[in-house]
Protein backbone atom coordinates (compact mmCIF):
# COMPACT_ATOMS: atom_id res chain seq x y z
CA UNK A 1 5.97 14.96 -3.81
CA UNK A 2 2.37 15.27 -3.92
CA UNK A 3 -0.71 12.23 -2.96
CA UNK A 4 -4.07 12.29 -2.85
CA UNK A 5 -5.88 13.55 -0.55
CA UNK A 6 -8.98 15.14 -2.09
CA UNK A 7 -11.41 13.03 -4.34
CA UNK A 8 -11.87 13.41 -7.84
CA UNK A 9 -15.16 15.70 -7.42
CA UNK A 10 -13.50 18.26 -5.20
CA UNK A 11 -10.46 18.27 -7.56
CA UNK A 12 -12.45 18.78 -11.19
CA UNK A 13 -14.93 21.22 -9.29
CA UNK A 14 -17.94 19.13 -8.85
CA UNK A 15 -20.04 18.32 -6.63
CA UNK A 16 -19.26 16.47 -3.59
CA UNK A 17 -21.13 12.89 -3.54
CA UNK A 18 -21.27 9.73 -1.38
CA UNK A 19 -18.89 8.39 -4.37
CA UNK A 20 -16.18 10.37 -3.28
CA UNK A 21 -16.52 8.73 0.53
CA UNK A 22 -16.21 5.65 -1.16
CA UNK A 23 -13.43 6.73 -3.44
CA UNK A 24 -11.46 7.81 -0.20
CA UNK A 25 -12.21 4.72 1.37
CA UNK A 26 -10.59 2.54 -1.30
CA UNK A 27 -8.00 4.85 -0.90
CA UNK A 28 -7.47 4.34 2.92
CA UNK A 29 -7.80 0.64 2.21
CA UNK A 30 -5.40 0.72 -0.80
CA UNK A 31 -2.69 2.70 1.51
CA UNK A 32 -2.88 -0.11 4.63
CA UNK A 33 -2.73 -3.20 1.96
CA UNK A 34 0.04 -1.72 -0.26
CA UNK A 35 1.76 0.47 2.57
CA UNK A 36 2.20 3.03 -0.34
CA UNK A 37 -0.43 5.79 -1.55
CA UNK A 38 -1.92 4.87 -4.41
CA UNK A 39 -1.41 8.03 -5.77
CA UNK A 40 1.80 9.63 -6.12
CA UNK A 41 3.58 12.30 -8.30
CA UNK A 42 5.92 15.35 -8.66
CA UNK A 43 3.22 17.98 -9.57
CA UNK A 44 -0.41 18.29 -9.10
CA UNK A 45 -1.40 18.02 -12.54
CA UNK A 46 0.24 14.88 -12.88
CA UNK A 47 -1.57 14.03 -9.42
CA UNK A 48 -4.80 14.90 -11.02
CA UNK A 49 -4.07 13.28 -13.81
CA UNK A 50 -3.75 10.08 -12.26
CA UNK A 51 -6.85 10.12 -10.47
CA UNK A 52 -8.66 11.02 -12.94
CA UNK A 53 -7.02 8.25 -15.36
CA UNK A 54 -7.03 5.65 -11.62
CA UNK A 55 -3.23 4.86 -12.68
CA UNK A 56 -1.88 3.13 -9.56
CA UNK A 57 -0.11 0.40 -9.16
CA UNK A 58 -2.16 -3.12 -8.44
CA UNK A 59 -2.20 -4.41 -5.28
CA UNK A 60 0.27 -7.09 -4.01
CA UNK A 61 -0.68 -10.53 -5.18
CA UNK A 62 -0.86 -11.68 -1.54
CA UNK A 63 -3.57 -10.10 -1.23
CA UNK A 64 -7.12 -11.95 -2.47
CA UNK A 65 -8.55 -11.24 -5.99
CA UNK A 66 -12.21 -10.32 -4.36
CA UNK A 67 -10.64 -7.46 -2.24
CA UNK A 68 -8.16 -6.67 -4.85
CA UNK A 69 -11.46 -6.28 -6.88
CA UNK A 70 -13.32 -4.35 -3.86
CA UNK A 71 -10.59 -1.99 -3.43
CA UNK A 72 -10.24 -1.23 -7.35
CA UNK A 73 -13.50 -0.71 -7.26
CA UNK A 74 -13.94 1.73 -4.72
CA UNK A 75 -11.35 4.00 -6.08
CA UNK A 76 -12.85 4.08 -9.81
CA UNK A 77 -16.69 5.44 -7.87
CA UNK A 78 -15.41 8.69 -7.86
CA UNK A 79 -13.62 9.00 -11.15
CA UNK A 80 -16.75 7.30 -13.39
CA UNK A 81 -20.21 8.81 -13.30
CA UNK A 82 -23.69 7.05 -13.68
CA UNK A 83 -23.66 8.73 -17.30
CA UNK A 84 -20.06 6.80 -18.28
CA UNK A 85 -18.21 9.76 -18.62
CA UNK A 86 -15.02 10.22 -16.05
CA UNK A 87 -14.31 13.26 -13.93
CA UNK A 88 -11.76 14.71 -17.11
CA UNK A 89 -14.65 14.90 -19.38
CA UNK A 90 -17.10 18.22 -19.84
């Protein structure tokens, strides 16, 4: 089983930014809310993919819709760029 542990940058070969601090962050915050990585799979392109798509499960509804929204936030800085495309893209 393979999780996340390096931000998208590092992963697709780019370089490293303050958005991938942030992306971990949202990570770290996802994994104490949800008690669960967000990002999980088999193999590590599947892992990559993932990340680079952000699939992960939402957080519990018990949790409030503004850090729902903070936390899904966080872990999309490091997949989108300022330019709109995603770490995937050339």
């Amino acid at each position: 089983m393979h999780t996340a542990t390096r931000p998208t940058q590092v992963i697709a070969a780019r370089p490293y930014t303050y958005a991938s601090d942030i992306w971990s962050l949202g990570c770290v915050l996802y994994e104490m809310a949800a008690r669960r990585t967000a990002f999980e799979s088999v193999g590590l392109p599947q892992l990559m993919f993932k990340i680079i798509r952000t699939a992960y499960e939402p957080l519990p509804m018990v949790f409030s819709r503004p850090f729902q929204q903070l936390v899904c936030v966080w872990v999309l800085a490091a997949a989108h760029h300022s330019d709109g495309t995603t770490v995937g893209q050339s």
